[in-house]
PDB file of N, CA and C in Angstrom:
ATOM      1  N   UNK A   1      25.190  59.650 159.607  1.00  0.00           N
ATOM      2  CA  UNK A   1      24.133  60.602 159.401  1.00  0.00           C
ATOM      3  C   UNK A   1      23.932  60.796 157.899  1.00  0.00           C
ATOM      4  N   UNK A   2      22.805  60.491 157.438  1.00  0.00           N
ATOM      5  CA  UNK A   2      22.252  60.780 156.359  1.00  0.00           C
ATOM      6  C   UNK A   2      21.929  62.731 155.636  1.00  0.00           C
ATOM      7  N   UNK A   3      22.606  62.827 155.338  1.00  0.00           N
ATOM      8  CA  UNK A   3      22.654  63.786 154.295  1.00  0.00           C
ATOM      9  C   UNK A   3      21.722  64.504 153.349  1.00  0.00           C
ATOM     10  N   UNK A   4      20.362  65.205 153.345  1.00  0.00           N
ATOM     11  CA  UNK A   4      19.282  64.978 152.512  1.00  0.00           C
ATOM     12  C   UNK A   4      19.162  66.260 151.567  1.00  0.00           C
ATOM     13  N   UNK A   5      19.728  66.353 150.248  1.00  0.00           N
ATOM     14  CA  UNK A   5      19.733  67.931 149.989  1.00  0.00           C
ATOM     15  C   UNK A   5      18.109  68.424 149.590  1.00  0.00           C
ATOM     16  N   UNK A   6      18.364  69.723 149.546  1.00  0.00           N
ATOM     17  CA  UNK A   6      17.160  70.529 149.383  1.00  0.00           C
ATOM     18  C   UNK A   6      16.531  70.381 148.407  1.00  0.00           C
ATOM     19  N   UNK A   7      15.318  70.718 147.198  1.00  0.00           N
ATOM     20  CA  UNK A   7      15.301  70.672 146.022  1.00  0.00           C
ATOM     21  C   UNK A   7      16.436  71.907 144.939  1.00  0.00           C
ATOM     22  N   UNK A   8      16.331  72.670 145.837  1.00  0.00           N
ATOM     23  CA  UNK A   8      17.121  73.727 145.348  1.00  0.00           C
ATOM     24  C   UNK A   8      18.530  73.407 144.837  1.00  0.00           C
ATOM     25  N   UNK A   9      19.016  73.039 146.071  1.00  0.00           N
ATOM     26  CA  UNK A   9      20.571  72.496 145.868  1.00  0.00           C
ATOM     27  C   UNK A   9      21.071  71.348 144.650  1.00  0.00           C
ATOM     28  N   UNK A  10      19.664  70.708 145.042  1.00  0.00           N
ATOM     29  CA  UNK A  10      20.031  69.667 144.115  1.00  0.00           C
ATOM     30  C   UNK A  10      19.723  69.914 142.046  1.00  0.00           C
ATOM     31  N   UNK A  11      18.872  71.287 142.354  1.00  0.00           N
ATOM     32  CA  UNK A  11      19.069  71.696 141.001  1.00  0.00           C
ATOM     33  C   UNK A  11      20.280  72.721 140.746  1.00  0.00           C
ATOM     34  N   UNK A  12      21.037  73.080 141.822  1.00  0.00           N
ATOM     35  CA  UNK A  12      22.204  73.922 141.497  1.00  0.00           C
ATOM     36  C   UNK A  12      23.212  72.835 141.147  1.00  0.00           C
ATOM     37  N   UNK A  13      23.568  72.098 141.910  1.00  0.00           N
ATOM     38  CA  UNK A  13      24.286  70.842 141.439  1.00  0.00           C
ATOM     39  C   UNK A  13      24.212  70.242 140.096  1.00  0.00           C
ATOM     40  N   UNK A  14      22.814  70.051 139.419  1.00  0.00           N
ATOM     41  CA  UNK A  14      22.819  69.986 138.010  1.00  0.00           C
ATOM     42  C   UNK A  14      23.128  71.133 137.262  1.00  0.00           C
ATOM     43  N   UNK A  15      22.961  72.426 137.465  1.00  0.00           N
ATOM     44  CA  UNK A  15      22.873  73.150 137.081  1.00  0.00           C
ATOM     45  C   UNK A  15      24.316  73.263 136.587  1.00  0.00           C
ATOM     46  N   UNK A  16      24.950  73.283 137.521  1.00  0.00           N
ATOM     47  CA  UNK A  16      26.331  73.719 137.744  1.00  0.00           C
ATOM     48  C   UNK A  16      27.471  72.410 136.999  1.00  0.00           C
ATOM     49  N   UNK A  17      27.019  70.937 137.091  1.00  0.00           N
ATOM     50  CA  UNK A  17      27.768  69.741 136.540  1.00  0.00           C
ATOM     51  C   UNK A  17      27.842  69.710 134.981  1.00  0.00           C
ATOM     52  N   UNK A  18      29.287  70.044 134.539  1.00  0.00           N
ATOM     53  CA  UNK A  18      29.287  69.649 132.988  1.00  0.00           C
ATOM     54  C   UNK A  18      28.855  67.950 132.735  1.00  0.00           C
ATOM     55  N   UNK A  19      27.573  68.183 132.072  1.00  0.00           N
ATOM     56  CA  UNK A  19      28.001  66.694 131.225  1.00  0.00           C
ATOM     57  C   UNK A  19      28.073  66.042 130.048  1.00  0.00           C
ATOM     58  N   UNK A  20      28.350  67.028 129.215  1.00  0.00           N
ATOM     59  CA  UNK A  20      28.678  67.018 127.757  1.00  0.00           C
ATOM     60  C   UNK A  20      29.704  68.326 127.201  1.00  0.00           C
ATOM     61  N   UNK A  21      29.966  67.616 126.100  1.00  0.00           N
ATOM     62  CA  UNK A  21      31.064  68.653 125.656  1.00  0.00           C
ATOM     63  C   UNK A  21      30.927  68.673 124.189  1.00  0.00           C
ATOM     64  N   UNK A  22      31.165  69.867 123.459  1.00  0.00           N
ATOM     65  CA  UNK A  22      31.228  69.528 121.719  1.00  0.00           C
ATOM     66  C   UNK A  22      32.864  70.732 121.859  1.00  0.00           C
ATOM     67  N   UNK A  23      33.188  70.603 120.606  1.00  0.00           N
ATOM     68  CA  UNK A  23      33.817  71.823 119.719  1.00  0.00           C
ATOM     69  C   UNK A  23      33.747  71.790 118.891  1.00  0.00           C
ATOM     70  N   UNK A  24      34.093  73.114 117.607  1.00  0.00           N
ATOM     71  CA  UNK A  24      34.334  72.742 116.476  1.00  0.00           C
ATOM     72  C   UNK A  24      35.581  72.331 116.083  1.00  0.00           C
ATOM     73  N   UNK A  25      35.755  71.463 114.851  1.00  0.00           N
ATOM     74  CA  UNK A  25      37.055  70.670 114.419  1.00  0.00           C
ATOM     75  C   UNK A  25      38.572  71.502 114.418  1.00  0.00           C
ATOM     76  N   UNK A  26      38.634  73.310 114.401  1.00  0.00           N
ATOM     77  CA  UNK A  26      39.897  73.808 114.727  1.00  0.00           C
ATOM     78  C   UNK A  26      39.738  74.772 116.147  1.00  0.00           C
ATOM     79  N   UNK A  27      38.553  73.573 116.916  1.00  0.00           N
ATOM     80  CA  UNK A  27      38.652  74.241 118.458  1.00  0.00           C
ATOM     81  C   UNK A  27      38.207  75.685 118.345  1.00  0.00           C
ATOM     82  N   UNK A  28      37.545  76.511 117.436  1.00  0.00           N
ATOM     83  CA  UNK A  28      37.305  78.036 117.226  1.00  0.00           C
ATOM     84  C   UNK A  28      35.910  78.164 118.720  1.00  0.00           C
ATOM     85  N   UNK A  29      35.714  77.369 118.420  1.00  0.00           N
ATOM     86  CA  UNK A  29      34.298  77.216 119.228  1.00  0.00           C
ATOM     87  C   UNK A  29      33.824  76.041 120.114  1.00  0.00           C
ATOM     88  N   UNK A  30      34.261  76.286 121.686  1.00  0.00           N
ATOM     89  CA  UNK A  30      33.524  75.054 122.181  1.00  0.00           C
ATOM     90  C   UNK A  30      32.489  75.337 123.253  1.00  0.00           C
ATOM     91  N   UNK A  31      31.684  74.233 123.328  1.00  0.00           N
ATOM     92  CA  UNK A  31      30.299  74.226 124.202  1.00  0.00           C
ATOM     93  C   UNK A  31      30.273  73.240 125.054  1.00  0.00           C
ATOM     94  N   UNK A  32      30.090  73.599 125.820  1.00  0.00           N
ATOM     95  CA  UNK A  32      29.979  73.053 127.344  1.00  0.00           C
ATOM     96  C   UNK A  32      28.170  73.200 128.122  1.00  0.00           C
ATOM     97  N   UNK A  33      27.359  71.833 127.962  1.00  0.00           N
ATOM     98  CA  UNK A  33      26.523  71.742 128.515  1.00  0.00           C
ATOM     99  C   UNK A  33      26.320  70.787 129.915  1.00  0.00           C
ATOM    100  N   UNK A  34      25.304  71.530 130.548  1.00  0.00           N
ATOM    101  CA  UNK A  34      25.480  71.094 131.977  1.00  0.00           C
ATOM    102  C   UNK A  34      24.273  69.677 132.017  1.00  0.00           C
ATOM    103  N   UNK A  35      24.176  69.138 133.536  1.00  0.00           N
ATOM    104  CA  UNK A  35      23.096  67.881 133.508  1.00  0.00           C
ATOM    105  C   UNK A  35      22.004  68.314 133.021  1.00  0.00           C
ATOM    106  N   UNK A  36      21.477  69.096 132.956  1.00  0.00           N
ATOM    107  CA  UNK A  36      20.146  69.301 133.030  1.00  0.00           C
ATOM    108  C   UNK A  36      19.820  69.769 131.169  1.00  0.00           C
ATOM    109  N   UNK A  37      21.003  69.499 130.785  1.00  0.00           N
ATOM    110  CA  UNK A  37      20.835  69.523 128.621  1.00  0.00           C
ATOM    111  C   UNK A  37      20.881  71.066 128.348  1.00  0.00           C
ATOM    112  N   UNK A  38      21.516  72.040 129.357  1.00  0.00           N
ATOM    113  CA  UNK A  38      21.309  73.678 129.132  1.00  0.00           C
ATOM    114  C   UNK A  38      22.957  74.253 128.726  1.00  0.00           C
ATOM    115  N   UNK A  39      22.909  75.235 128.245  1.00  0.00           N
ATOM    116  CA  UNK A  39      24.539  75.398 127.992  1.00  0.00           C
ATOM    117  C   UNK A  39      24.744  75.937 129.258  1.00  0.00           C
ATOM    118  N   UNK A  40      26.349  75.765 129.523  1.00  0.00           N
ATOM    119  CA  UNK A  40      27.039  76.248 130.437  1.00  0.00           C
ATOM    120  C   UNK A  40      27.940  76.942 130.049  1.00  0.00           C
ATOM    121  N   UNK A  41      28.686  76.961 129.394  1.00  0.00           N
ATOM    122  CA  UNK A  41      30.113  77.380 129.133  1.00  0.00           C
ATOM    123  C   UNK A  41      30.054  77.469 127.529  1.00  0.00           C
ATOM    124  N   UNK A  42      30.687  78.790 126.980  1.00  0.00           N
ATOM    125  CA  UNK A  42      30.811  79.041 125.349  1.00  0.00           C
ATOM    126  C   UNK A  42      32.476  79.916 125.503  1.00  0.00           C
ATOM    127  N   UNK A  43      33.328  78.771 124.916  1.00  0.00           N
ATOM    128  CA  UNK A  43      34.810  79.459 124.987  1.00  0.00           C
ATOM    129  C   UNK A  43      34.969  79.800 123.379  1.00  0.00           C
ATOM    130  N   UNK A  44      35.581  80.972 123.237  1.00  0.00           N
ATOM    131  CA  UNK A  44      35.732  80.952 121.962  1.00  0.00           C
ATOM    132  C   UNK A  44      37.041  81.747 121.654  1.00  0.00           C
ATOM    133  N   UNK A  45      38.098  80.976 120.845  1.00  0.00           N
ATOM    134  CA  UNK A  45      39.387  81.621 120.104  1.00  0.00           C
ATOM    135  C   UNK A  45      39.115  82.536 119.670  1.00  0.00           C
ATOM    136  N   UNK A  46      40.978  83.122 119.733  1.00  0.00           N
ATOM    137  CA  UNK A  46      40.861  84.716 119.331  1.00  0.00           C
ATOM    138  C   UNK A  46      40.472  84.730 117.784  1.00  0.00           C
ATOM    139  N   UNK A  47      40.200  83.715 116.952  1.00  0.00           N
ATOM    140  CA  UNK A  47      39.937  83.987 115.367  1.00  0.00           C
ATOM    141  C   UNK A  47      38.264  83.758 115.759  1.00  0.00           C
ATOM    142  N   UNK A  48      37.537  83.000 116.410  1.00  0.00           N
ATOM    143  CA  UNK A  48      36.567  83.705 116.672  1.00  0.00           C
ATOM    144  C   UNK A  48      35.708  84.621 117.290  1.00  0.00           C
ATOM    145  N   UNK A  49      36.825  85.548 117.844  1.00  0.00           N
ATOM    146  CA  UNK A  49      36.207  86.596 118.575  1.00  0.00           C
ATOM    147  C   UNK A  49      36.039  87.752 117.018  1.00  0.00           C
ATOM    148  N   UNK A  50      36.869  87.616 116.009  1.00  0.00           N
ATOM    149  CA  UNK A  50      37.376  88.568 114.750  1.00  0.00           C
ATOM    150  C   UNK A  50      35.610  88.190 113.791  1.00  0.00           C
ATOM    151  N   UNK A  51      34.822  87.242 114.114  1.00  0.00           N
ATOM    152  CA  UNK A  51      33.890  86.589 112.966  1.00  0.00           C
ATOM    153  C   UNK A  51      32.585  87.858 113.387  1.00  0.00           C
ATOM    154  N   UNK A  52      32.017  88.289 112.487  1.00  0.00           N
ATOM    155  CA  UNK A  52      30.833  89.108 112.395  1.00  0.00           C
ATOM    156  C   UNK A  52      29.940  88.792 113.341  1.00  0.00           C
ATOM    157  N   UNK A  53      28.722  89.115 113.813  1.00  0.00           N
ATOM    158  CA  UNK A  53      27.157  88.205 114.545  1.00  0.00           C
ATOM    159  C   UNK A  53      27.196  87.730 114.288  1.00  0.00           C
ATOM    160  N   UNK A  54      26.694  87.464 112.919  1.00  0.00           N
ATOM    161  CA  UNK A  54      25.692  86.802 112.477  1.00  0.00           C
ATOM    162  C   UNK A  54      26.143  85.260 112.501  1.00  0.00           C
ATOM    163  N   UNK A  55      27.997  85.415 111.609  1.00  0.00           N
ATOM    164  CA  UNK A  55      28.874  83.881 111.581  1.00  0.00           C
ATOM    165  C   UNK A  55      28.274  83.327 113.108  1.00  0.00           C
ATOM    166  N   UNK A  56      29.199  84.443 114.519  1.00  0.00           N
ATOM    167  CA  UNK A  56      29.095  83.939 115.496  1.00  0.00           C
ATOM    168  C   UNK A  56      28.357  83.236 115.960  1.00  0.00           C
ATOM    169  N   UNK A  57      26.584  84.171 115.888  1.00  0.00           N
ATOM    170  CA  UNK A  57      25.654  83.363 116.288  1.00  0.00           C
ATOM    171  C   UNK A  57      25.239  81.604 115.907  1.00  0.00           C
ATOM    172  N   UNK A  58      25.806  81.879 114.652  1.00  0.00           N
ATOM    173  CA  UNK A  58      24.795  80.614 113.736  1.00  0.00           C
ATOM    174  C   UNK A  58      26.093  79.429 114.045  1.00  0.00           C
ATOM    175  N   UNK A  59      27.587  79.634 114.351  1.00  0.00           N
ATOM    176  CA  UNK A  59      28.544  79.048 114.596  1.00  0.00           C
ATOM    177  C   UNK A  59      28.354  78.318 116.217  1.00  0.00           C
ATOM    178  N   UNK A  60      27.806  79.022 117.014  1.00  0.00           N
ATOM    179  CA  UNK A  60      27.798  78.874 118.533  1.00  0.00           C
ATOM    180  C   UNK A  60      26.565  77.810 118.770  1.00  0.00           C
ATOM    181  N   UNK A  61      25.686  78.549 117.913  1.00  0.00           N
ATOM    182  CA  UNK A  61      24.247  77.776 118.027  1.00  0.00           C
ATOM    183  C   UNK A  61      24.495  76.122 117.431  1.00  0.00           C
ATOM    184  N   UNK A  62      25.235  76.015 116.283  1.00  0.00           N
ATOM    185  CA  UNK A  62      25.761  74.589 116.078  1.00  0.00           C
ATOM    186  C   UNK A  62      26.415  73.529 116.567  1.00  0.00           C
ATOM    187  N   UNK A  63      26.946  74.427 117.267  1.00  0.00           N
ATOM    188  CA  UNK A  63      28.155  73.600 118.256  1.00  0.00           C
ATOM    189  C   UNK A  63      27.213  73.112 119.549  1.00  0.00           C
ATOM    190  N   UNK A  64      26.842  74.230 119.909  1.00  0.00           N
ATOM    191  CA  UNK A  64      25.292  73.953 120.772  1.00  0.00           C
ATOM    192  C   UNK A  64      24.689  72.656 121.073  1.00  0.00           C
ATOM    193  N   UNK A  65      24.135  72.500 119.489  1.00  0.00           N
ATOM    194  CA  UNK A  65      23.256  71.423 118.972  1.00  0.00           C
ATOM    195  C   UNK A  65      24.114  69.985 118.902  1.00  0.00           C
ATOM    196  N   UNK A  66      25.239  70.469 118.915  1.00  0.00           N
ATOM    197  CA  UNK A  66      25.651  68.993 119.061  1.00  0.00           C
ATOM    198  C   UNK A  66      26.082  68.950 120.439  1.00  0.00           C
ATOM    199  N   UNK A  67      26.571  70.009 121.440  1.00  0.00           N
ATOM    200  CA  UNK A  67      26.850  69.186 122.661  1.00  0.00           C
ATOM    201  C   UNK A  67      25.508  68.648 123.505  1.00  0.00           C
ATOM    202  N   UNK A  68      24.387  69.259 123.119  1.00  0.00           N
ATOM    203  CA  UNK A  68      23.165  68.960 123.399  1.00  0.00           C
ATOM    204  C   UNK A  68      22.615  67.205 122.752  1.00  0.00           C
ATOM    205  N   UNK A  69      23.013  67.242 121.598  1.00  0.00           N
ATOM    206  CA  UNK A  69      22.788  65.873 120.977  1.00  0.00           C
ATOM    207  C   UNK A  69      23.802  64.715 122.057  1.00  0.00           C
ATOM    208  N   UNK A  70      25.345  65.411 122.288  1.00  0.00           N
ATOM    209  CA  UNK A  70      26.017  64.740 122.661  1.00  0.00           C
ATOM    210  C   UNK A  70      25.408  64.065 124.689  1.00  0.00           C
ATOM    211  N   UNK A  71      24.693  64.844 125.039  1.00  0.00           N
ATOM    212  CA  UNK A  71      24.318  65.153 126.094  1.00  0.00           C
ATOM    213  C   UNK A  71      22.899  64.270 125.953  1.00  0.00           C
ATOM    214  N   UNK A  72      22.326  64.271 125.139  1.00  0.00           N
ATOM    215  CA  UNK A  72      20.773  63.053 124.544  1.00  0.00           C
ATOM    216  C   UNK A  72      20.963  62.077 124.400  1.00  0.00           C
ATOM    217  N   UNK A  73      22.713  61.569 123.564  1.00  0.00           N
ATOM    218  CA  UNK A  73      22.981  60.643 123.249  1.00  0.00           C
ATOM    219  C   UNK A  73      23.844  59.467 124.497  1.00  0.00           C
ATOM    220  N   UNK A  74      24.088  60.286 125.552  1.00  0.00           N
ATOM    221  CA  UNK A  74      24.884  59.668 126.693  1.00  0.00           C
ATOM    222  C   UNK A  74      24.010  59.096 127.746  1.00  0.00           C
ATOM    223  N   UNK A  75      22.591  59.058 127.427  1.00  0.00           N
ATOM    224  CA  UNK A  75      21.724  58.654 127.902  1.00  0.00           C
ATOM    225  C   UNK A  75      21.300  57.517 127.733  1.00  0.00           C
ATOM    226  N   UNK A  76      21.763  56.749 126.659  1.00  0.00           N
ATOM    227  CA  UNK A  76      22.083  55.830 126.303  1.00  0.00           C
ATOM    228  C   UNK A  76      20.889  54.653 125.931  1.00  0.00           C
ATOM    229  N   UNK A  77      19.792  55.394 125.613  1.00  0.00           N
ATOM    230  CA  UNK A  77      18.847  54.777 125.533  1.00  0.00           C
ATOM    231  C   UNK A  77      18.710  54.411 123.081  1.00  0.00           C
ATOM    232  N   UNK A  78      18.606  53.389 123.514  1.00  0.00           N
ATOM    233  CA  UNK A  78      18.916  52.723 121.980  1.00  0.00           C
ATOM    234  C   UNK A  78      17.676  52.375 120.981  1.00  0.00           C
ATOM    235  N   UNK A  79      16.446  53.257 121.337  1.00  0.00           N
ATOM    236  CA  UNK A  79      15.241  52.599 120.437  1.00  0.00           C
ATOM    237  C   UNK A  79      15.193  53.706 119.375  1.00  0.00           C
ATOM    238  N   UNK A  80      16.216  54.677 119.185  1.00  0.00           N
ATOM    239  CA  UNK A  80      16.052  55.363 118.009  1.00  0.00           C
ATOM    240  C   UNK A  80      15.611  56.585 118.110  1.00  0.00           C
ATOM    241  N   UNK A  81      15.449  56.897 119.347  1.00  0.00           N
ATOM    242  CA  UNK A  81      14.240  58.094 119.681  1.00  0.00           C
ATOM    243  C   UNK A  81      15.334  59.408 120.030  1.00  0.00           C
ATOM    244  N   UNK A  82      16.267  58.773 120.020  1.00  0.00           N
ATOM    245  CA  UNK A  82      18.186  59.727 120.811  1.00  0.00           C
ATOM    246  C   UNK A  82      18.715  59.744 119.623  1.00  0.00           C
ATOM    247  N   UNK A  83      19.779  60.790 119.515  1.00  0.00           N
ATOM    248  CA  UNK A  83      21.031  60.533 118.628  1.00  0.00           C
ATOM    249  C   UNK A  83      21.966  59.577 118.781  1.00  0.00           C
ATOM    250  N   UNK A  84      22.605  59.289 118.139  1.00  0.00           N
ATOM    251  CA  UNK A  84      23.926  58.097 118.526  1.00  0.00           C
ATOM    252  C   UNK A  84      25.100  58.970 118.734  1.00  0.00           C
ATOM    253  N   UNK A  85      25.798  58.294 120.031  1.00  0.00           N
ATOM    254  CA  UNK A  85      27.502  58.508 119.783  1.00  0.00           C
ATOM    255  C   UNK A  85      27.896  58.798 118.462  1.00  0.00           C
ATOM    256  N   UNK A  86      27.699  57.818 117.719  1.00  0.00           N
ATOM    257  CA  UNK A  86      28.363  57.825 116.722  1.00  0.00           C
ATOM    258  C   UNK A  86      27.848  59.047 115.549  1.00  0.00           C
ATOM    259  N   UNK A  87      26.160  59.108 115.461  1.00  0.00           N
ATOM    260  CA  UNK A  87      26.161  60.242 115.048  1.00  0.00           C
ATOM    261  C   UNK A  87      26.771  61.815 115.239  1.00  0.00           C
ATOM    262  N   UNK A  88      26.597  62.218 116.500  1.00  0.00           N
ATOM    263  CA  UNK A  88      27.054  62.769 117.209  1.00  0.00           C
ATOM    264  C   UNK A  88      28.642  62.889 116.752  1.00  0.00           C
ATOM    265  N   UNK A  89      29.475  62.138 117.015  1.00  0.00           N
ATOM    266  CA  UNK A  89      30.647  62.500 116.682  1.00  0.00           C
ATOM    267  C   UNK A  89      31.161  62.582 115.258  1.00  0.00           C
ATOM    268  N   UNK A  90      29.847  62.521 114.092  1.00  0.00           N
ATOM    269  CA  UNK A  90      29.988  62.681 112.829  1.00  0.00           C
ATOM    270  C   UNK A  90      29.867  63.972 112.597  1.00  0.00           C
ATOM    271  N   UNK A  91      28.674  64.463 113.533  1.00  0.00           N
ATOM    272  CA  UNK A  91      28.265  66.010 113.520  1.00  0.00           C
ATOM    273  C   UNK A  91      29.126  67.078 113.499  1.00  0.00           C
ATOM    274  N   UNK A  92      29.725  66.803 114.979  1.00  0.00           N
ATOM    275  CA  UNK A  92      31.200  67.766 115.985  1.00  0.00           C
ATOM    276  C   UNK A  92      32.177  67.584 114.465  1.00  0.00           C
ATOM    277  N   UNK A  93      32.415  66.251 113.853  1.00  0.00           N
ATOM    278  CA  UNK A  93      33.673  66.516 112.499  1.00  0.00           C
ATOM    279  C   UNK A  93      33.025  67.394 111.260  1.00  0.00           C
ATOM    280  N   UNK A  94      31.728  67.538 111.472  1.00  0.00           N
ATOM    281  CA  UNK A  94      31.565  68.545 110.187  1.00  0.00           C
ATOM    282  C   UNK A  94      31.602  69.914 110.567  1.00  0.00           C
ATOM    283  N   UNK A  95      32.238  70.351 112.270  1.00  0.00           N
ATOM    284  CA  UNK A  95      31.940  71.701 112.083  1.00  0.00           C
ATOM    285  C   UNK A  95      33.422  72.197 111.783  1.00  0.00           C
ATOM    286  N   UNK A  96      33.325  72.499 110.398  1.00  0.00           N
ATOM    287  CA  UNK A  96      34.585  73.100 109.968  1.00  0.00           C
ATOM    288  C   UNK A  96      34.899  74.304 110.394  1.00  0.00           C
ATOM    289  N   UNK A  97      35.053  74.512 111.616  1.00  0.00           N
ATOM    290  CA  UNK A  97      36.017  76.114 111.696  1.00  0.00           C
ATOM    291  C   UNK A  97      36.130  76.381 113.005  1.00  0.00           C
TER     292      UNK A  97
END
């Protein structure tokens, strides 16, 4: 028997599937985006729970941007129009903190 999900289900299922990941380089901050390129998950160490808004925001939002890049780039399409792996994992090493 064939199995046919709903539209619904089948956007909770993306919704819900990690498929990218960033952090920053001492783990203060990591991001967890789901199939569908949206964040899912924002864990953050006890030295960044101590950082002001403003750090926080602009710290979270970076990390963001790269699990999102990382998540563009696993798509694997190569005409230039995506980030690279390799960019990508140049990005995640510059987030110092």
């Amino acid at each position: 028997m064939t199995r046919h999900l709903s539209q619904d289900s089948q956007t909770d299922e993306l919704m819900s599937q990690v498929a990218a990941t960033a952090m920053s380089s001492r783990r203060s901050v990591v991001v967890r985006v789901n199939a569908m390129g949206f964040v899912r998950y924002v864990t953050l160490s006890n030295e960044a729970r101590q950082w002001d808004s403003v750090t926080l925001n602009k710290r979270c939002r970076a990390v963001a941007a790269v699990a999102h890049d990382r998540w563009l780039a696993n798509h694997g399409v190569s005409d230039g129009t995506l980030p690279t792996l390799e960019a990508v994992a140049a990005a995640e090493r510059a987030l110092n903190f």
